[in-house]
PDB file of N, CA and C in Angstrom:
ATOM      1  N   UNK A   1       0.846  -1.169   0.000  1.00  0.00           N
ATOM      2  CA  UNK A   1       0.000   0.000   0.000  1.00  0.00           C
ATOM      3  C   UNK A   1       0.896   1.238   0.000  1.00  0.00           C
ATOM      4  N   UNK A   2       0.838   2.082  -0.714  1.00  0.00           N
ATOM      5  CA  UNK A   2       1.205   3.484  -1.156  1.00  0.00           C
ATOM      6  C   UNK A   2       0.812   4.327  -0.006  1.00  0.00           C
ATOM      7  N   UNK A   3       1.747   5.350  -0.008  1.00  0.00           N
ATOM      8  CA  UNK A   3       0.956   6.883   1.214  1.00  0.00           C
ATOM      9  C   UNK A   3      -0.327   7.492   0.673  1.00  0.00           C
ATOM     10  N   UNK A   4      -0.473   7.665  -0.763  1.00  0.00           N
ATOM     11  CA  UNK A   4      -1.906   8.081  -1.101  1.00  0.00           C
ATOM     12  C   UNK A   4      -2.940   7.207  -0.928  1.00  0.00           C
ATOM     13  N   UNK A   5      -2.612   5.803  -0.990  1.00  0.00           N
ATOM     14  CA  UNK A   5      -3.524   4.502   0.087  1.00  0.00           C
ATOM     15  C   UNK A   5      -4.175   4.779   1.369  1.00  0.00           C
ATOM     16  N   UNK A   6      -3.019   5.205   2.019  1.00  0.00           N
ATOM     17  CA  UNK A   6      -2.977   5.496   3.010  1.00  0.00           C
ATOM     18  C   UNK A   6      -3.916   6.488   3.690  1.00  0.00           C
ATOM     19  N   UNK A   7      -3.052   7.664   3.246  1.00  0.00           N
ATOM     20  CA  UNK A   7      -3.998   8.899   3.442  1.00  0.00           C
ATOM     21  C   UNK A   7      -5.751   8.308   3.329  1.00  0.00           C
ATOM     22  N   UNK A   8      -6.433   8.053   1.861  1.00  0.00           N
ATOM     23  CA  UNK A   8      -7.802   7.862   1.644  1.00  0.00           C
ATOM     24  C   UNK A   8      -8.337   7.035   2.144  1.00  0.00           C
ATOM     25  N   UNK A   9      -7.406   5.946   2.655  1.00  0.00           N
ATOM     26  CA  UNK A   9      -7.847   4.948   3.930  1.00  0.00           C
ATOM     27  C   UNK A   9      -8.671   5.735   5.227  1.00  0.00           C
ATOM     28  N   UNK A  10      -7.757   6.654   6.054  1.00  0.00           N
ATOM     29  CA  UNK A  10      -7.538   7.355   6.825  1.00  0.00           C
ATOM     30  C   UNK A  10      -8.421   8.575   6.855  1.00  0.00           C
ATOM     31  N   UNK A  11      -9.189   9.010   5.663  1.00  0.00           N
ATOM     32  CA  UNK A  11      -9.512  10.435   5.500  1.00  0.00           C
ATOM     33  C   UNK A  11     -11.372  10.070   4.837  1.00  0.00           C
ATOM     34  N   UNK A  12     -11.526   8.852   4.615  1.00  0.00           N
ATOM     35  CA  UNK A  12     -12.626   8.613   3.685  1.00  0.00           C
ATOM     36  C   UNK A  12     -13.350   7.419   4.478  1.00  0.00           C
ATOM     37  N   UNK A  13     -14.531   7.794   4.197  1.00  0.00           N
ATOM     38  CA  UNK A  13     -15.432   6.882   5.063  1.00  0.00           C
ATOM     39  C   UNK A  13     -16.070   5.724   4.146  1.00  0.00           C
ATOM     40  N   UNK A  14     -16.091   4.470   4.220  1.00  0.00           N
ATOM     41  CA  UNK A  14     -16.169   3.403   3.386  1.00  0.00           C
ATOM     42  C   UNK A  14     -17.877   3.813   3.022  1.00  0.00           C
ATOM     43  N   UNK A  15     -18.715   3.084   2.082  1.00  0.00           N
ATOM     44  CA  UNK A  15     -19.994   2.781   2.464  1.00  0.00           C
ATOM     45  C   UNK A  15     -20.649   2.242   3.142  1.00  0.00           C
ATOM     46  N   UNK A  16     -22.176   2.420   3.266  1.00  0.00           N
ATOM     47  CA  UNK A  16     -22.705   1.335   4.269  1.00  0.00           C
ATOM     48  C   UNK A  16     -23.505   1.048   3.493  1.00  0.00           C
ATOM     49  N   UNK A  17     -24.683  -0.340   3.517  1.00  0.00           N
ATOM     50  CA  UNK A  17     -26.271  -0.406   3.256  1.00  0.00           C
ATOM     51  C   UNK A  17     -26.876  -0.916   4.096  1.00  0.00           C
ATOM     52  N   UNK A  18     -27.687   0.095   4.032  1.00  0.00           N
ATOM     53  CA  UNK A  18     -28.711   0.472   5.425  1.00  0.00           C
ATOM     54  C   UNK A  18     -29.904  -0.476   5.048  1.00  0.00           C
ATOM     55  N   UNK A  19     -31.003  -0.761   6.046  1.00  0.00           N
ATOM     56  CA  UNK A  19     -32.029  -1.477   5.990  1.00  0.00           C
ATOM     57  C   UNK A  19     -32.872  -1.183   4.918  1.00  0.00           C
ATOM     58  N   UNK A  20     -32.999  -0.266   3.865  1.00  0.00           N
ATOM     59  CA  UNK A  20     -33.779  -0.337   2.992  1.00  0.00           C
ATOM     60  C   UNK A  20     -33.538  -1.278   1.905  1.00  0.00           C
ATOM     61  N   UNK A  21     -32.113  -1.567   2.334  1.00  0.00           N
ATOM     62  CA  UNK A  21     -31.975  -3.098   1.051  1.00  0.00           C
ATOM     63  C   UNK A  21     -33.070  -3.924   0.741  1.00  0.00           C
ATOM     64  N   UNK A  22     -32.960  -4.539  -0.112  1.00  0.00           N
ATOM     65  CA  UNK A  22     -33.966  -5.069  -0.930  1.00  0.00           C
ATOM     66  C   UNK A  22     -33.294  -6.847  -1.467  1.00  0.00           C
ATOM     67  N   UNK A  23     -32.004  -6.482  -1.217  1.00  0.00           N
ATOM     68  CA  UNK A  23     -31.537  -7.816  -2.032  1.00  0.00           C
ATOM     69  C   UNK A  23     -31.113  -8.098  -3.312  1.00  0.00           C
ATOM     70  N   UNK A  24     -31.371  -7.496  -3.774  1.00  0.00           N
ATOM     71  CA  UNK A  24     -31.662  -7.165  -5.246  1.00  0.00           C
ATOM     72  C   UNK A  24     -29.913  -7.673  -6.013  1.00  0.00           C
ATOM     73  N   UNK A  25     -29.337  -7.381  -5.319  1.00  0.00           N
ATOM     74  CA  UNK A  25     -27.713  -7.372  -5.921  1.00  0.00           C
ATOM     75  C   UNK A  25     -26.680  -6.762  -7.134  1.00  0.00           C
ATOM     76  N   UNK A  26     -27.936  -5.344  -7.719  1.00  0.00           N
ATOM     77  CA  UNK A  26     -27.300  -4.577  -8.527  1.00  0.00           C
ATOM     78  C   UNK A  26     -25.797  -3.739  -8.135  1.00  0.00           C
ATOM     79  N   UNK A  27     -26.066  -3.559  -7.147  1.00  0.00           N
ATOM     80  CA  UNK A  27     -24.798  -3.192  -5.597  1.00  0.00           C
ATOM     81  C   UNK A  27     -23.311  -3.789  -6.054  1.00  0.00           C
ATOM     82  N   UNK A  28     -23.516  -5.107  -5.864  1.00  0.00           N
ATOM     83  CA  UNK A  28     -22.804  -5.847  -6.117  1.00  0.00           C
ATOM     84  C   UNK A  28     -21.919  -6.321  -7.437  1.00  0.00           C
ATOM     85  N   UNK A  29     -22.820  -6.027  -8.252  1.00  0.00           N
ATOM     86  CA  UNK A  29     -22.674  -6.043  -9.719  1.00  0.00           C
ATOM     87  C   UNK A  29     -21.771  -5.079 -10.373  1.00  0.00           C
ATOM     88  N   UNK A  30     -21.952  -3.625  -9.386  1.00  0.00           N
ATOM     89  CA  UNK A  30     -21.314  -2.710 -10.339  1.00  0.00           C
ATOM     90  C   UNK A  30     -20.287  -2.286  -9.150  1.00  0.00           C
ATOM     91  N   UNK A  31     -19.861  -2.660  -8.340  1.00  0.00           N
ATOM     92  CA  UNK A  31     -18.621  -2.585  -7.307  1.00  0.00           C
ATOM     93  C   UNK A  31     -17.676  -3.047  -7.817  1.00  0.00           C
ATOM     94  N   UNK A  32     -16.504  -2.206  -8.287  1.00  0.00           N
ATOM     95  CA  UNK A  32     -15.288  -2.147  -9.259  1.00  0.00           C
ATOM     96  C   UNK A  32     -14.403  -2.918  -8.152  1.00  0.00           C
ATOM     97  N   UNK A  33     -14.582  -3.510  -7.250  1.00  0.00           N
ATOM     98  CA  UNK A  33     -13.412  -3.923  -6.124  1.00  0.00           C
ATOM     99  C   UNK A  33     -13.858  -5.126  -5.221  1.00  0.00           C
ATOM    100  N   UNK A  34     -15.233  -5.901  -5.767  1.00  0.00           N
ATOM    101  CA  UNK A  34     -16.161  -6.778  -5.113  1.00  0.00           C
ATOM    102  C   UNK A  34     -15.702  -6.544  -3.831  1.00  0.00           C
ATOM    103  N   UNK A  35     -16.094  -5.521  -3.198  1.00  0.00           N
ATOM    104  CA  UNK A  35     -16.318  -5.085  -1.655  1.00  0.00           C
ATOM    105  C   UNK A  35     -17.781  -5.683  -1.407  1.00  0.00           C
ATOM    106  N   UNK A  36     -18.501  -5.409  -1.821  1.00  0.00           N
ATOM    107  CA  UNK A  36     -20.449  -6.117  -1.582  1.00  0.00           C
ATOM    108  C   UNK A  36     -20.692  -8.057  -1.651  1.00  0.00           C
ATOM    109  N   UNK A  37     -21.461  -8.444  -0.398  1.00  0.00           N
ATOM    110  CA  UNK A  37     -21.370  -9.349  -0.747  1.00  0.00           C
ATOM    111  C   UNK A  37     -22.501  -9.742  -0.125  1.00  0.00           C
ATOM    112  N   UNK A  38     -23.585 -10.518  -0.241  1.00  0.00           N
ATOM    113  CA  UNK A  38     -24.980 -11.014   0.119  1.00  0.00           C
ATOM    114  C   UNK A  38     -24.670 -11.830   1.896  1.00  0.00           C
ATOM    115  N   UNK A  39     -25.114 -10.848   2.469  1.00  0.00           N
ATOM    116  CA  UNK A  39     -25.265 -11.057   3.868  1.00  0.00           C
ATOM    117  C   UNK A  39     -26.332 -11.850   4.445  1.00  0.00           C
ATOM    118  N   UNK A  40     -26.464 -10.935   5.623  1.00  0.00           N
ATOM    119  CA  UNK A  40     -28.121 -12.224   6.466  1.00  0.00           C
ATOM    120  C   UNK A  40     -29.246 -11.032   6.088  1.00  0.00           C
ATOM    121  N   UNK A  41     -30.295 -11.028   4.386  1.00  0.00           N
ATOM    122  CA  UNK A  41     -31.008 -10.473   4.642  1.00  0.00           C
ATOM    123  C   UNK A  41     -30.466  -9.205   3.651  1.00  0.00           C
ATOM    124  N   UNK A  42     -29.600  -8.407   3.899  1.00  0.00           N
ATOM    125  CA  UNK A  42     -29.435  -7.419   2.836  1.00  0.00           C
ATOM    126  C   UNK A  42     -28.144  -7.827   2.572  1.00  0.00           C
ATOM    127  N   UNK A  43     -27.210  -7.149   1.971  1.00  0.00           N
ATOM    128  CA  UNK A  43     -26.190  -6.735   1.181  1.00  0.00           C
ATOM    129  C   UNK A  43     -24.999  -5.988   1.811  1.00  0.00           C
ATOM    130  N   UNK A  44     -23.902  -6.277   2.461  1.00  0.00           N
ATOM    131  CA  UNK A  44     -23.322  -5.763   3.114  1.00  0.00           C
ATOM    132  C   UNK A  44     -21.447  -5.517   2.364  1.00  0.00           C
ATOM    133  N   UNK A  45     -21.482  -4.529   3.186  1.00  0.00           N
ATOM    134  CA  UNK A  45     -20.277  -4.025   2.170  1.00  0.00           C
ATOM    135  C   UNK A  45     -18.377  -3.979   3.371  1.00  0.00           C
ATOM    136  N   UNK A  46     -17.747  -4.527   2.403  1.00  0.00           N
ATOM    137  CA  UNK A  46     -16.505  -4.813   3.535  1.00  0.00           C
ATOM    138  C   UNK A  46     -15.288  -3.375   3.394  1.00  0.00           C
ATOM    139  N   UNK A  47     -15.630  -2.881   4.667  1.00  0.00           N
ATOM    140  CA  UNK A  47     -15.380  -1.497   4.515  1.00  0.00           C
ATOM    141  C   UNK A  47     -13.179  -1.280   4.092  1.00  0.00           C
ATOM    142  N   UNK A  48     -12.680  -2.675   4.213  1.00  0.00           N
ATOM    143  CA  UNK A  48     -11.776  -2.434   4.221  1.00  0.00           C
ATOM    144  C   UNK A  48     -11.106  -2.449   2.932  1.00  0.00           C
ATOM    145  N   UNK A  49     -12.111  -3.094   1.984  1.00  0.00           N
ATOM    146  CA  UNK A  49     -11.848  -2.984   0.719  1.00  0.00           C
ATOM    147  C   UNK A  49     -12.767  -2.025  -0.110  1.00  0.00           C
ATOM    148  N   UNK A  50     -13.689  -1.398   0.513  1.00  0.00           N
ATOM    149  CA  UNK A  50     -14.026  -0.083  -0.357  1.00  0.00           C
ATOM    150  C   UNK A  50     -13.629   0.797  -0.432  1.00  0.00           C
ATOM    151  N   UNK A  51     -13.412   1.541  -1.737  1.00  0.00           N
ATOM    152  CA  UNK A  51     -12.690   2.472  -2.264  1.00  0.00           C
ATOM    153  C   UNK A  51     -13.393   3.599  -2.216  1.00  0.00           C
ATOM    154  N   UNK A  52     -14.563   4.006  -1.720  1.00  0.00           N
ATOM    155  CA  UNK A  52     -15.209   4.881  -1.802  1.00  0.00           C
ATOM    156  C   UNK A  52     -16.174   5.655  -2.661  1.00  0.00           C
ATOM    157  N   UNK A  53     -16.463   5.074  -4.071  1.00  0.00           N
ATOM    158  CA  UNK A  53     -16.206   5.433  -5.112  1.00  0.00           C
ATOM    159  C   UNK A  53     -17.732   5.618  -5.865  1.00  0.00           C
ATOM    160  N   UNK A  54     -19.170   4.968  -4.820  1.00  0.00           N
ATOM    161  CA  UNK A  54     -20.181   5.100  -5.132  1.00  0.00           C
ATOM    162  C   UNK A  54     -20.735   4.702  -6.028  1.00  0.00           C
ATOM    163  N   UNK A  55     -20.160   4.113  -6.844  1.00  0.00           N
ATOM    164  CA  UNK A  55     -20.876   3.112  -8.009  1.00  0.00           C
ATOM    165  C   UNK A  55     -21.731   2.353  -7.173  1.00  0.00           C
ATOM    166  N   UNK A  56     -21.983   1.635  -5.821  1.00  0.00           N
ATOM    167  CA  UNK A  56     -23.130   0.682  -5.315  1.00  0.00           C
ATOM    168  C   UNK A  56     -24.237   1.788  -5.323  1.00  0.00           C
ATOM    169  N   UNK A  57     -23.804   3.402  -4.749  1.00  0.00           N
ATOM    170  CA  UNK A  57     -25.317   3.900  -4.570  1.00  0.00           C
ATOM    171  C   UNK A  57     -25.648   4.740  -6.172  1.00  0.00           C
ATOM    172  N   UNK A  58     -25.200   4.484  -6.932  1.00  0.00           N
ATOM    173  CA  UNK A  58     -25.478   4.933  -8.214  1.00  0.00           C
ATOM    174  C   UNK A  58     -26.545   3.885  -8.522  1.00  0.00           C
ATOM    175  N   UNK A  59     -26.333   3.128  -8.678  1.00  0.00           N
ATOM    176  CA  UNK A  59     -26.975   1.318  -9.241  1.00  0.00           C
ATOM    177  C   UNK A  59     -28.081   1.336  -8.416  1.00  0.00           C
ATOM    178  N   UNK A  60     -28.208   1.348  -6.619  1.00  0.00           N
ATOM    179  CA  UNK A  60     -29.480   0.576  -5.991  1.00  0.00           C
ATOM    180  C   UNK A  60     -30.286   1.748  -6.533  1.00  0.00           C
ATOM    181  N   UNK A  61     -31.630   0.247  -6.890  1.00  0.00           N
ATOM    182  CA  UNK A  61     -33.193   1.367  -6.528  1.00  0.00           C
ATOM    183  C   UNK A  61     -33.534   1.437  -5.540  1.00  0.00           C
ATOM    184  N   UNK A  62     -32.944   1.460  -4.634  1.00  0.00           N
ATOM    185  CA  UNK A  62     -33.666   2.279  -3.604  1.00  0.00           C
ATOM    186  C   UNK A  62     -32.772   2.532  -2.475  1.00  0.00           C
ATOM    187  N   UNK A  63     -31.882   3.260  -2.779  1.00  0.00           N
ATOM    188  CA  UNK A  63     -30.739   4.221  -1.996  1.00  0.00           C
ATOM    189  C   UNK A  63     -30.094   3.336  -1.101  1.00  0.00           C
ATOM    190  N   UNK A  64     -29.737   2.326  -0.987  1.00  0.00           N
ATOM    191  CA  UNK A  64     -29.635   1.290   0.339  1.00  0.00           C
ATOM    192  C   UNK A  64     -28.517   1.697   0.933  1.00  0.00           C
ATOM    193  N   UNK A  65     -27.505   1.854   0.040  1.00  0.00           N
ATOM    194  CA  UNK A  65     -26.085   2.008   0.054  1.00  0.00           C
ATOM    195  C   UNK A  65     -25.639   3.890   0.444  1.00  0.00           C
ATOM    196  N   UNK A  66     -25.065   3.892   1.447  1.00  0.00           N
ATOM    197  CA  UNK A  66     -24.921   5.570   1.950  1.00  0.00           C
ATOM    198  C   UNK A  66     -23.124   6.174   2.468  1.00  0.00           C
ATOM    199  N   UNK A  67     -22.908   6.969   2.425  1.00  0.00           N
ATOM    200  CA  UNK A  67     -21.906   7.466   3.054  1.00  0.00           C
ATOM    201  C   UNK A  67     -21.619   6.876   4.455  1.00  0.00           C
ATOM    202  N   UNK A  68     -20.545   6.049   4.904  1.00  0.00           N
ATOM    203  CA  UNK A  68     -20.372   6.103   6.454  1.00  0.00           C
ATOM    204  C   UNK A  68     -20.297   6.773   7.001  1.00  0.00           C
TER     205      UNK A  68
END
């Protein structure tokens, strides 16, 4: 890992998806870093490999996915 790794590690808040999940797994689909992965019930995202980058809340219909 690089210092600019580093830093955005350090400075940037991963995603979350919140209870309005649906299941659906479009989330998942368009996550450039398969951080998303089908949990108990919704869709949960592994904050240590997200990049921040919002492609999951671009994709859900129905906002599931939010800023930490």
């Amino acid at each position: 890992m690089n210092f600019s790794d580093l830093i955005r590690r350090y400075t940037t808040m991963a995603y979350v998806i919140n209870d309005e999940c649906i299941a659906c797994g479009a989330c998942a689909g368009d996550c450039p870093v398969n951080a998303i992965s089908e949990g108990d019930g919704k869709y949960v995202i592994d904050a240590d490999t997200c990049i921040d980058c919002g492609a999951c809340a671009g994709s859900c219909p129905v906002g599931a996915p939010v800023e930490g």
